[in-house]
Every structure is written in structure tokens, then in C-alpha cells.
N, C-alpha and C. Protein backbone atom coordinates (compact mmCIF):
# COMPACT_ATOMS: atom_id res chain seq x y z
N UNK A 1 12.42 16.65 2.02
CA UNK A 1 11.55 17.80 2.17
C UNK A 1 10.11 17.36 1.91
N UNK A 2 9.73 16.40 2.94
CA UNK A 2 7.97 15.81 2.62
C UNK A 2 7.05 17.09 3.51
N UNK A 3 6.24 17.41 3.37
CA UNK A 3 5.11 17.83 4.26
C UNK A 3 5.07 17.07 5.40
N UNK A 4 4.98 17.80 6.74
CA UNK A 4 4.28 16.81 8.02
C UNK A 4 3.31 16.09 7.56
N UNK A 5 2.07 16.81 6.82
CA UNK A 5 0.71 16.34 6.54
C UNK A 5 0.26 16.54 5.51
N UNK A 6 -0.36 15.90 4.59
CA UNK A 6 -1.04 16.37 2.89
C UNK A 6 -2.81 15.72 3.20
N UNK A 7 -3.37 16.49 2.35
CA UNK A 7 -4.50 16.18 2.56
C UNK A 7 -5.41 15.52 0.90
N UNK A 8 -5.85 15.33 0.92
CA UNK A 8 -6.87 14.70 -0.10
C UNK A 8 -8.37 15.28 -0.13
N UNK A 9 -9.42 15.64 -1.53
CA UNK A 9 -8.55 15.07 -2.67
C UNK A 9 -7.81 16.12 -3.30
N UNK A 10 -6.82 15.29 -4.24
CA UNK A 10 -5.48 15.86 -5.18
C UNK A 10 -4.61 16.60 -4.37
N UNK A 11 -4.25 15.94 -3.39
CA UNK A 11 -2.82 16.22 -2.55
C UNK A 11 -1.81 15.35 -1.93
N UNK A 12 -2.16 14.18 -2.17
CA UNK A 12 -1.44 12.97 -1.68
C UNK A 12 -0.18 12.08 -2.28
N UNK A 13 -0.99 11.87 -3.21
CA UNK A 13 -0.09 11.02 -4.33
C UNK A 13 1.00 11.09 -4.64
N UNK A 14 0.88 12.47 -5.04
CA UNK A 14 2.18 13.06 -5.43
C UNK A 14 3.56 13.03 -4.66
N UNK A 15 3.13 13.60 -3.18
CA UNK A 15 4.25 13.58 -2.13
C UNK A 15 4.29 12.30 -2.39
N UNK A 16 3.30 10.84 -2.09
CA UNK A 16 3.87 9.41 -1.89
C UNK A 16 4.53 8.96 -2.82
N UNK A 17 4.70 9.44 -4.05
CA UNK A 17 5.52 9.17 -5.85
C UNK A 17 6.84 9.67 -5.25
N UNK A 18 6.99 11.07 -4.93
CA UNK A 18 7.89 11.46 -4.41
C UNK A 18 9.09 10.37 -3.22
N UNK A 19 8.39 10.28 -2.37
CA UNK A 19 8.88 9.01 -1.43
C UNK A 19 9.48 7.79 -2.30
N UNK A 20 8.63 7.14 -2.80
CA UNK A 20 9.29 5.83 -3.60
C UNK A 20 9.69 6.71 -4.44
N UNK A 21 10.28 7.40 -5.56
CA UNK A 21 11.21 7.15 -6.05
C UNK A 21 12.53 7.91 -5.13
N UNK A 22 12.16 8.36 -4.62
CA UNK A 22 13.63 9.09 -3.37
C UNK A 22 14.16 7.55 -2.73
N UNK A 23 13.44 6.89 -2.43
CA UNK A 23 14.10 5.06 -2.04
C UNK A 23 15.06 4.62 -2.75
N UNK A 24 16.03 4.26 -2.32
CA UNK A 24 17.42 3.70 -2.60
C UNK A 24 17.74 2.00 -1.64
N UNK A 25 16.81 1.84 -1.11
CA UNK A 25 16.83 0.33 -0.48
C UNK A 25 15.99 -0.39 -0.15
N UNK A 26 14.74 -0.10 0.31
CA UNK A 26 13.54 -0.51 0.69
C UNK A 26 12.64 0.18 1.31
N UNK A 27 11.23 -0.54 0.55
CA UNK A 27 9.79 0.03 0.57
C UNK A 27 9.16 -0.87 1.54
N UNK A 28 7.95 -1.03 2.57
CA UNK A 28 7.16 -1.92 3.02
C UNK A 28 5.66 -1.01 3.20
N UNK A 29 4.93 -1.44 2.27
CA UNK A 29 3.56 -1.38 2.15
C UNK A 29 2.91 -2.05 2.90
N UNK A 30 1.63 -1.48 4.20
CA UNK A 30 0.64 -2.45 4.37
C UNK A 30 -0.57 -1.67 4.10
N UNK A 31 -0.99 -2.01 3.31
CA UNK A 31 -2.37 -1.05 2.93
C UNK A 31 -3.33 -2.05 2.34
N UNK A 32 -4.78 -1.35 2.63
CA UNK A 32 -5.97 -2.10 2.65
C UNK A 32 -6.37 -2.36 1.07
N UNK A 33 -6.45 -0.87 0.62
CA UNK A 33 -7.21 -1.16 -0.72
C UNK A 33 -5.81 -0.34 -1.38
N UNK A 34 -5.85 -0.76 -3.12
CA UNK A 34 -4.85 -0.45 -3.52
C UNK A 34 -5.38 0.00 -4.80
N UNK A 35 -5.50 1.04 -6.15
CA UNK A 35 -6.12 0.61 -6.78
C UNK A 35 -5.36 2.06 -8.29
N UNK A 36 -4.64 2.57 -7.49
CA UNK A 36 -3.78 4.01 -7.81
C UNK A 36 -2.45 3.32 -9.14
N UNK A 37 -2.98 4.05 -9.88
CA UNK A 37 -2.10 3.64 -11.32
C UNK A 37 -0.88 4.59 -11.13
N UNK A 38 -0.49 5.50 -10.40
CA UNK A 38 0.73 6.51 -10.22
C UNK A 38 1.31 5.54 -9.24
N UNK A 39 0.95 5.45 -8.16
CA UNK A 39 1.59 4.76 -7.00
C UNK A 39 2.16 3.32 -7.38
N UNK A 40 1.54 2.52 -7.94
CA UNK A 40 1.69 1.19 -8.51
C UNK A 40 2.93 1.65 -9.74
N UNK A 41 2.66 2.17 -11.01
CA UNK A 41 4.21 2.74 -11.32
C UNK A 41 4.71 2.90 -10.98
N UNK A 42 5.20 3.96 -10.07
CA UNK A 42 5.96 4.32 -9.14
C UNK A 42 6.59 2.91 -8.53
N UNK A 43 6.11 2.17 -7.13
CA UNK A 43 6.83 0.88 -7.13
C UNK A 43 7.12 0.59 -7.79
N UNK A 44 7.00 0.24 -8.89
CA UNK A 44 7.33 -0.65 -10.15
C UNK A 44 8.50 -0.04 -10.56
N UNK A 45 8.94 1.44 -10.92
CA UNK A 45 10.29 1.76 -10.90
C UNK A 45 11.11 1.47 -9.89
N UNK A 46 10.74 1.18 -8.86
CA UNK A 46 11.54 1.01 -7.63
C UNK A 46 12.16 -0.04 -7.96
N UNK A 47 10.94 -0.98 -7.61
CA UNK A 47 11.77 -2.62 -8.20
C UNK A 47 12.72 -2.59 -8.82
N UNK A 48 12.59 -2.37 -10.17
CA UNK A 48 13.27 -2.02 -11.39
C UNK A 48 14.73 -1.08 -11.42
N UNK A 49 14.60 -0.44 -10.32
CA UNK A 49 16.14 0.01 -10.02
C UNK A 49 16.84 -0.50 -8.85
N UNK A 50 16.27 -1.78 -8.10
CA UNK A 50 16.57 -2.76 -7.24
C UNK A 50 16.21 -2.01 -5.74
N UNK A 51 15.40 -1.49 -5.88
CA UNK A 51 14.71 -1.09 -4.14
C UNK A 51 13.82 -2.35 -3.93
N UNK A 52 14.26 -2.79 -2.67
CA UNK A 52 13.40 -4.20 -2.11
C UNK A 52 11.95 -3.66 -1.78
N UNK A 53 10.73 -4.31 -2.20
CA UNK A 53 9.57 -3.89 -2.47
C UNK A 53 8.91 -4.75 -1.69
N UNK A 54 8.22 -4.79 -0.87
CA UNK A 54 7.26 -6.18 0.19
C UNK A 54 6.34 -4.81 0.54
N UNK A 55 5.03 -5.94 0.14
CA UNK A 55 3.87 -5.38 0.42
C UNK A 55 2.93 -6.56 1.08
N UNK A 56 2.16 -5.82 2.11
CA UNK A 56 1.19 -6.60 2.81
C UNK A 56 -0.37 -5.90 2.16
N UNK A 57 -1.39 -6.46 1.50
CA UNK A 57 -2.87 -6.21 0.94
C UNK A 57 -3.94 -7.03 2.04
N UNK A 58 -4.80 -6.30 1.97
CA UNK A 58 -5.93 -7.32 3.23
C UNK A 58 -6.43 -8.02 2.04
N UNK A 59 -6.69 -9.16 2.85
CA UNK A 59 -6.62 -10.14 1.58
C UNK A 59 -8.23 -10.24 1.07
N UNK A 60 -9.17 -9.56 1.74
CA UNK A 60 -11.15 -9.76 0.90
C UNK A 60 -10.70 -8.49 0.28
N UNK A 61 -9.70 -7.27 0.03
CA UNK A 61 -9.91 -6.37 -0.93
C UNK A 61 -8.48 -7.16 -2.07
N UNK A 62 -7.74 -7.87 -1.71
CA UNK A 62 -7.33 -8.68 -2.79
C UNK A 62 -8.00 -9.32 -3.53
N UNK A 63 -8.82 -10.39 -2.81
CA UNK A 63 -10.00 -10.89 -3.69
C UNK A 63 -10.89 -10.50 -4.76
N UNK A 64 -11.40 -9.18 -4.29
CA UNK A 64 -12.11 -8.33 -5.43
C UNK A 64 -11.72 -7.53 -5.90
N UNK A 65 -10.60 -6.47 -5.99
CA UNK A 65 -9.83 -5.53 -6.60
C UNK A 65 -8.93 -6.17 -7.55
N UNK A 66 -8.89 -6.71 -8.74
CA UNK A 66 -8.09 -7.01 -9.89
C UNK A 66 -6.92 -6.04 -9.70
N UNK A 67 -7.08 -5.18 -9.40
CA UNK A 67 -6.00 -3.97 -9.87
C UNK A 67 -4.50 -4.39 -8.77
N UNK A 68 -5.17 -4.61 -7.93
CA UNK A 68 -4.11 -5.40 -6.18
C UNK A 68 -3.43 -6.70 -7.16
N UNK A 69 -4.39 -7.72 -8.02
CA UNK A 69 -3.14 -8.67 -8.35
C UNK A 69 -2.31 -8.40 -9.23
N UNK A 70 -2.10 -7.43 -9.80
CA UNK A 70 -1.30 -7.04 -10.87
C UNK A 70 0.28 -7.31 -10.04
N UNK A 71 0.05 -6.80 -9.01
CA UNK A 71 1.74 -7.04 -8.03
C UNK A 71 1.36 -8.39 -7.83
N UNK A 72 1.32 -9.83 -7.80
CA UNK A 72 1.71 -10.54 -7.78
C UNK A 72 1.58 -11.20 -9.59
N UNK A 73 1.41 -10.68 -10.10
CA UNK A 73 1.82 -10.71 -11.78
C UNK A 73 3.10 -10.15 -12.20
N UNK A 74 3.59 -9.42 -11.40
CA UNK A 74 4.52 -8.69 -11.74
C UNK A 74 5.73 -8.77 -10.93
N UNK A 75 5.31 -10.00 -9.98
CA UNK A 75 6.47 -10.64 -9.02
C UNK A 75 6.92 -9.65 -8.02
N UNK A 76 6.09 -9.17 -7.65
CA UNK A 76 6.29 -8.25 -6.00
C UNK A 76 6.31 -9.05 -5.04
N UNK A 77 7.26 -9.10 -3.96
CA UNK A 77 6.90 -9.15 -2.94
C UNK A 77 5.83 -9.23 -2.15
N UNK A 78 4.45 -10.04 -2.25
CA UNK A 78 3.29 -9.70 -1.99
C UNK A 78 2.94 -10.70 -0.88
N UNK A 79 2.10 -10.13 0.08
CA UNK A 79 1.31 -11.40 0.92
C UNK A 79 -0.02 -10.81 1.38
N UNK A 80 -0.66 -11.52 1.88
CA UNK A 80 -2.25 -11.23 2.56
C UNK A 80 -2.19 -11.21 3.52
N UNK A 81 -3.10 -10.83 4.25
CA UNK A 81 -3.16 -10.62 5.75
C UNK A 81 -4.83 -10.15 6.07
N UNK A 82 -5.87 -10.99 7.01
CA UNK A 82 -7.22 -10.99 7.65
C UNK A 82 -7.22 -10.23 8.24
N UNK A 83 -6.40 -9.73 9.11
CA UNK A 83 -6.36 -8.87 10.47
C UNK A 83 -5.83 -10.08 11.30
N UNK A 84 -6.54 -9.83 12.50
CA UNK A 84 -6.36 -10.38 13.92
C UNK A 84 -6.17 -11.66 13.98
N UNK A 85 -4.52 -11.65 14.19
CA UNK A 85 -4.26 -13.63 14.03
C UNK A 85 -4.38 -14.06 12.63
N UNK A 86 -4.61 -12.90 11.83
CA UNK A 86 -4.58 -13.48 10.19
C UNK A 86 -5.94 -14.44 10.09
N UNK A 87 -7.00 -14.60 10.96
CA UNK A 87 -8.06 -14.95 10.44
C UNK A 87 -9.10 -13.93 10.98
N UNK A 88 -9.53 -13.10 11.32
CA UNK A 88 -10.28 -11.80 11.74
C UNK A 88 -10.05 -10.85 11.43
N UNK A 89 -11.51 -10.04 11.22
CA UNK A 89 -11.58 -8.74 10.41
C UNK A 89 -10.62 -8.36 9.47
N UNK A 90 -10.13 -7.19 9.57
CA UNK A 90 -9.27 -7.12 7.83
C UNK A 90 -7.80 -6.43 8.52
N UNK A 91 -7.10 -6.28 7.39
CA UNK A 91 -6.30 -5.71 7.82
C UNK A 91 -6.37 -3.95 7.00
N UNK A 92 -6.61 -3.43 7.66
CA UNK A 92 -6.83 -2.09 7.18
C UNK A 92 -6.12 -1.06 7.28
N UNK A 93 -4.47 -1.39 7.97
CA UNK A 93 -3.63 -0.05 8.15
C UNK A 93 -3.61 0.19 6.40
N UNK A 94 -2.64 1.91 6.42
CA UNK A 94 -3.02 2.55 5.17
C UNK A 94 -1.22 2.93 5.57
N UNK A 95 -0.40 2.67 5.44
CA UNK A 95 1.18 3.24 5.71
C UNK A 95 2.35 2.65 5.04
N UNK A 96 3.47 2.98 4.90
CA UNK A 96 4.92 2.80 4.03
C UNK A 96 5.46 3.31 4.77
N UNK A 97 6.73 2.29 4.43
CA UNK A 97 8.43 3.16 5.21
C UNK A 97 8.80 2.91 4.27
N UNK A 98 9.93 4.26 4.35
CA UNK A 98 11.28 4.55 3.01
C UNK A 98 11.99 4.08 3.45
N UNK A 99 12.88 3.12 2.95
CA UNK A 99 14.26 2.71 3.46
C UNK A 99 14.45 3.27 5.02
N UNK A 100 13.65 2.54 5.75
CA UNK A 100 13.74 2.97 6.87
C UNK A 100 14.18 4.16 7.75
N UNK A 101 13.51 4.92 7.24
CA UNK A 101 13.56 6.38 7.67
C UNK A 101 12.73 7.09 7.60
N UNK A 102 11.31 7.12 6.70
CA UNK A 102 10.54 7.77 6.81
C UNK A 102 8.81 7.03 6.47
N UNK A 103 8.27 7.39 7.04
CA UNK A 103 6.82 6.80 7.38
C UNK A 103 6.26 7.90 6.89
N UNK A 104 4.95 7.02 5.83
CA UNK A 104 4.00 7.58 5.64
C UNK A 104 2.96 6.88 6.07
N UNK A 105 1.55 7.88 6.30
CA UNK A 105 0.79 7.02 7.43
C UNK A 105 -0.86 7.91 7.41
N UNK A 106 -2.06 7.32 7.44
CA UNK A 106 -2.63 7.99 8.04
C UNK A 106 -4.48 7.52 7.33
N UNK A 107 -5.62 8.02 7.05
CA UNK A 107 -6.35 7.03 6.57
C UNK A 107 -6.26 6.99 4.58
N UNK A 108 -5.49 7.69 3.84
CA UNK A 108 -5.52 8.30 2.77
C UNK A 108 -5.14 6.43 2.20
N UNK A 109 -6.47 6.14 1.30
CA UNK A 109 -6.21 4.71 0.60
C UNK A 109 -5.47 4.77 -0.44
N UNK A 110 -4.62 4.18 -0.70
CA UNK A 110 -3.93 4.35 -1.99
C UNK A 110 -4.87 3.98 -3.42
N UNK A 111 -5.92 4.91 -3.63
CA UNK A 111 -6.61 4.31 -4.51
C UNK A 111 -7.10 5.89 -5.49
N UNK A 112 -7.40 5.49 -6.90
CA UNK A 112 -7.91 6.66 -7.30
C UNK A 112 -8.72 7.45 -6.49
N UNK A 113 -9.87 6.81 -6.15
CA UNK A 113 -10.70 7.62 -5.50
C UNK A 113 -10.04 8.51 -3.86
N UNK A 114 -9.57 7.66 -3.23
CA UNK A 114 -8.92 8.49 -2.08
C UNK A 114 -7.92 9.42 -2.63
N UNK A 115 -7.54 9.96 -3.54
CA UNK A 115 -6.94 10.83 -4.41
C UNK A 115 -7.91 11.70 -4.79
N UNK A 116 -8.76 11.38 -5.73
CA UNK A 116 -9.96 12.20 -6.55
C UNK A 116 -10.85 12.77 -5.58
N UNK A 117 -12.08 12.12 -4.87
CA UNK A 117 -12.93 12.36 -4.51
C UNK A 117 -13.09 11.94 -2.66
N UNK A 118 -11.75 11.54 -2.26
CA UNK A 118 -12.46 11.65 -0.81
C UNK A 118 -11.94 12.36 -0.42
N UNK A 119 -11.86 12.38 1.45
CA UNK A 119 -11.48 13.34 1.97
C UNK A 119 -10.47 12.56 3.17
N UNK A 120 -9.16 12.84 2.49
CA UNK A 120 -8.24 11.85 3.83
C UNK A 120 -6.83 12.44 4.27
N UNK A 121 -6.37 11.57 4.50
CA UNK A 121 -4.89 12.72 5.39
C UNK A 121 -3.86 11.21 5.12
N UNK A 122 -2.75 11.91 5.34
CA UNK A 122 -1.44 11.35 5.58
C UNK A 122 -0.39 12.37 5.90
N UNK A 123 0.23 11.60 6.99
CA UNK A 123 1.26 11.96 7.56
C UNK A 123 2.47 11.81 7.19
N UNK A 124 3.69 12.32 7.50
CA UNK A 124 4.90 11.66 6.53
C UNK A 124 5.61 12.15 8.08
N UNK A 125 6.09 10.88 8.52
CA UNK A 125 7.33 11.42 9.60
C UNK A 125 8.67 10.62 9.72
N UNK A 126 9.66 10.74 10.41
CA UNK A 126 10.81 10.90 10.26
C UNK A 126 11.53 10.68 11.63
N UNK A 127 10.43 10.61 12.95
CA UNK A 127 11.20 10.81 14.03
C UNK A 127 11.49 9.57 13.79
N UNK A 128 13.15 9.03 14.93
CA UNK A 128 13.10 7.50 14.66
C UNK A 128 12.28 6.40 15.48
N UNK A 129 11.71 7.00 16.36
CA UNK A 129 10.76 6.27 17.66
C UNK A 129 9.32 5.87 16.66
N UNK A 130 9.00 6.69 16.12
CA UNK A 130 7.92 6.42 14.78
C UNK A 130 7.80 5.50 13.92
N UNK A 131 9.11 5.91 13.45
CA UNK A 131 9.69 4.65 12.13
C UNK A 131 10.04 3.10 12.90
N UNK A 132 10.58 3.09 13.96
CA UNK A 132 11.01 1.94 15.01
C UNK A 132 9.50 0.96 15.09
N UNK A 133 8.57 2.15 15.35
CA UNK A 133 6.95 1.62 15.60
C UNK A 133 6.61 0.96 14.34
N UNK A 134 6.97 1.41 12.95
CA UNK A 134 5.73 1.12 12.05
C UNK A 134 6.54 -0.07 11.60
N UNK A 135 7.86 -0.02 11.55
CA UNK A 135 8.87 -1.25 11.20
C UNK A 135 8.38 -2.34 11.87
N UNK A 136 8.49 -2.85 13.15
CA UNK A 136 7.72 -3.44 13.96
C UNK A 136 6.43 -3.92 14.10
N UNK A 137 5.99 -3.26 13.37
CA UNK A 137 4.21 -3.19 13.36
C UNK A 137 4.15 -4.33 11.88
N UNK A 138 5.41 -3.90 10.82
CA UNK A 138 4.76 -4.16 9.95
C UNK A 138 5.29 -5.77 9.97
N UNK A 139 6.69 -6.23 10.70
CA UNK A 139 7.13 -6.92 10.85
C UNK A 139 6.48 -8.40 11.58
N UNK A 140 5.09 -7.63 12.34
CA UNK A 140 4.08 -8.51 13.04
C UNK A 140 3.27 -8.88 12.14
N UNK A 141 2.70 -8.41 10.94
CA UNK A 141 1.71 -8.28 10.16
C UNK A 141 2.18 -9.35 9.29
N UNK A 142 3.20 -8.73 8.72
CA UNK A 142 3.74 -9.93 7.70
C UNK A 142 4.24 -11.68 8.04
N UNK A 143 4.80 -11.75 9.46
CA UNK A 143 4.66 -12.71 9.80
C UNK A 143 3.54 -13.49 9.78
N UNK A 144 1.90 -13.24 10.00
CA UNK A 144 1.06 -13.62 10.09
C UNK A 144 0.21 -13.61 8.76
N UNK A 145 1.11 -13.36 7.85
CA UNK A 145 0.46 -13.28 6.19
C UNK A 145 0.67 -14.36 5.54
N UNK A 146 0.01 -14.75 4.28
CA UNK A 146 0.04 -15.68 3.69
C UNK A 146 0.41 -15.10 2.17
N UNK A 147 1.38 -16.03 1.24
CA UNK A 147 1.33 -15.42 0.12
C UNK A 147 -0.06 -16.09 -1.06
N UNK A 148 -0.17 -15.18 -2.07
CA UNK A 148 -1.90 -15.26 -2.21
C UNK A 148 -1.70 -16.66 -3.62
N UNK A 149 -2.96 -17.34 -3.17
CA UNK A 149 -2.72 -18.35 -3.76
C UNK A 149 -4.13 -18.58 -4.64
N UNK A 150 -4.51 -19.49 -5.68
CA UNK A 150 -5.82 -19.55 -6.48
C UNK A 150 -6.78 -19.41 -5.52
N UNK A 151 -7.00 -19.67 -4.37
CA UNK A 151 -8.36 -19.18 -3.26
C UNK A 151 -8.45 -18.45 -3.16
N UNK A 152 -7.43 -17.15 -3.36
CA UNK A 152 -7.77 -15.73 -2.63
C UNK A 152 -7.96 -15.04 -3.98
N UNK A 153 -8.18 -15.22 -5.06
CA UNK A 153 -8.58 -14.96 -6.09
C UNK A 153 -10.33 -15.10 -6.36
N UNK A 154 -11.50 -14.20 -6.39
CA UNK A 154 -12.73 -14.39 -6.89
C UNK A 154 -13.22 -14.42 -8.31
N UNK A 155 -12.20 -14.52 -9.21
CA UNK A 155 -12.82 -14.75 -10.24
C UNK A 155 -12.06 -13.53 -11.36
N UNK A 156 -12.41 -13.77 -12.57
CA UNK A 156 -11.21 -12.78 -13.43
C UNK A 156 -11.42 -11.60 -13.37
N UNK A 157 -10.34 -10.92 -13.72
CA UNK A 157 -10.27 -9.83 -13.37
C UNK A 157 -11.22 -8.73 -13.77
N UNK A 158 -11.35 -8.04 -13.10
CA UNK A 158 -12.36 -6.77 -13.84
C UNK A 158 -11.40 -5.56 -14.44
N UNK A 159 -11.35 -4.92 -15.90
CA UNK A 159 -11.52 -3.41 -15.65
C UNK A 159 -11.50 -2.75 -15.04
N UNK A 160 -10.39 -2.05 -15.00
CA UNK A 160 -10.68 -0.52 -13.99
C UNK A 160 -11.99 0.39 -14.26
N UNK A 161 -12.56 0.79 -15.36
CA UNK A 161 -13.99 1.20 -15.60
C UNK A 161 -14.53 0.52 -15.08
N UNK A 162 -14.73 -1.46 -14.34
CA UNK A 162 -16.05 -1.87 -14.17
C UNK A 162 -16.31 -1.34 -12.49
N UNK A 163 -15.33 -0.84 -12.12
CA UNK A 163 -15.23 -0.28 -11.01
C UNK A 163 -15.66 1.43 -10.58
N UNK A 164 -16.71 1.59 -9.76
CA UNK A 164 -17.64 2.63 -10.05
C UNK A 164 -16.28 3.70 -9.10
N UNK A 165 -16.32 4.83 -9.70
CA UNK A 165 -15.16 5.53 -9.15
C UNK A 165 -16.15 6.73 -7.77
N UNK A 166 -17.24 6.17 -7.44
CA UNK A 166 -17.81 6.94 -6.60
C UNK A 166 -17.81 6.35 -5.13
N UNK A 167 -17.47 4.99 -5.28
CA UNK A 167 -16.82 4.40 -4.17
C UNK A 167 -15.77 4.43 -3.79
């Protein structure tokens, strides 16, 4: 029982908490910026009750978001991805599948602020021609990822405070 559509801010999250913990087999994340202390719990119970967890992060908001390496501290499933051919522009989809059945999707960042203070959307669907697409999609992405290694790291981590929440 997801919404077609939730909107932001303070309407998102919640349905996507909802999703991962309703998972009983597998999660696949490809999202740009990551930075959401509910959502990141949330996986983290997943794991923890053996839902397979693989996530794709664009790898220049890996670089500077401390909060993104915490999943490879915490032994996620993690890889990077440039965009185009894995060396161009970024990779910026914002979407998840539930154990292959339901897609969430749309520009809503998984980050405090796209929660708090912006203004974004996500979709949650279910047809299987949808889910077939984003499976596929994500299946291209990850092939062309790298898992993140001392280079894709800029330096120690910051605080979530050193991070201005108006961005």
C-alpha cells in the first residue's frame, strides 16, 4: 500500500523506510547524493535481517559526502559510478527496487535536505514493464562501477553539522 507519488519536503522518507523494511530479499540503490540518517538505518536493518543490499553512489558526491562512506565501513555492497562509460559526468539517477517488485523513483535525493527543505517527488510503482526497466538500468550501471578505493576518498571525514543544511 505505497502512494503512486509522495512529495517533499516531509513526505518521502517515510514511505521509502516503509519499502526497505517491507524487503524480504533484495534492495538496489543507485542514487546520487546520500546523506539521510532514517534511510541509511533503515538499510542497515535490512542487511541485518539478511536482505541483499547493493548500492551504486556517483562517485565526486562519494568523494565529498563522509556520510556516503559510512556504507562501505559498514560492509555494504557498495560501488561508484561517473556516469557515461563510468568516466563522464555523474551518475545522478535517484531510484530503488524492492525485491524486485517495486520501484521507487523520481528526483527526491535521499538526503536530509531533500526531505526538510526542498521541493521533490518520487514515484513508487509496481507495473512489471517498470520494474523490468529499472532492474536493467541498474544492472548496466553497476557493471560499469568500480568498488571505492583510497582515491575516491578526499580527505577525512566531515561532521554532519560541517555540512550547511541549506544546500
Amino acid at each position: 500500500a505505497f502512494p503512486a507519488q509522495a512529495f517533499s519536503p516531509g513526505g518521502v522518507t517515510a514511505h521509502i523506510v516503509r519499502a526497505i523494511d517491507a524487503s524480504q530479499i533484495s534492495i538496489d540503490v543507485a542514487n546520487f547524493s546520500f546523506t539521510s540518517e532514517d534511510l541509511r538505518d533503515a538499510l542497515l536493518r535490512a542487511k541485518q535481517r539478511g536482505v541483499k543490499v547493493r548500492i551504486v553512489f556517483d562517485a565526486q558526491q562519494y568523494r565529498y559526502l563522509s556520510e556516503m562512506r559510512w556504507f562501505e565501513e559498514n560492509g555494504f555492497a557498495l560501488m561508484l559510478s561517473s556516469g557515461k562509460n563510468g568516466d563522464k559526468g555523474v551518475m545522478h539517477n535517484k531510484y530503488a527496487v524492492f525485491d524486485g517488485a517495486l520501484v521507487e523513483a523520481g528526483s527526491f535525493n535521499w538526503t536530509r535536505n531533500g526531505e526538510k527543505n526542498n521541493y521533490e517527488n518520487a514515484m513508487f510503482l509496481d507495473a512489471p514493464d517498470d520494474v523490468v526497466a529499472f532492474v536493467a538500468q541498474f544492472a548496466r550501471i553497476r557493471a560499469q562501477s568500480w568498488a571505492p578505493g583510497p582515491d575516491d576518498h578526499a580527505g577525512p571525514h566531515a561532521m554532519p553539522e560541517d555540512f550547511n543544511p541549506a544546500h
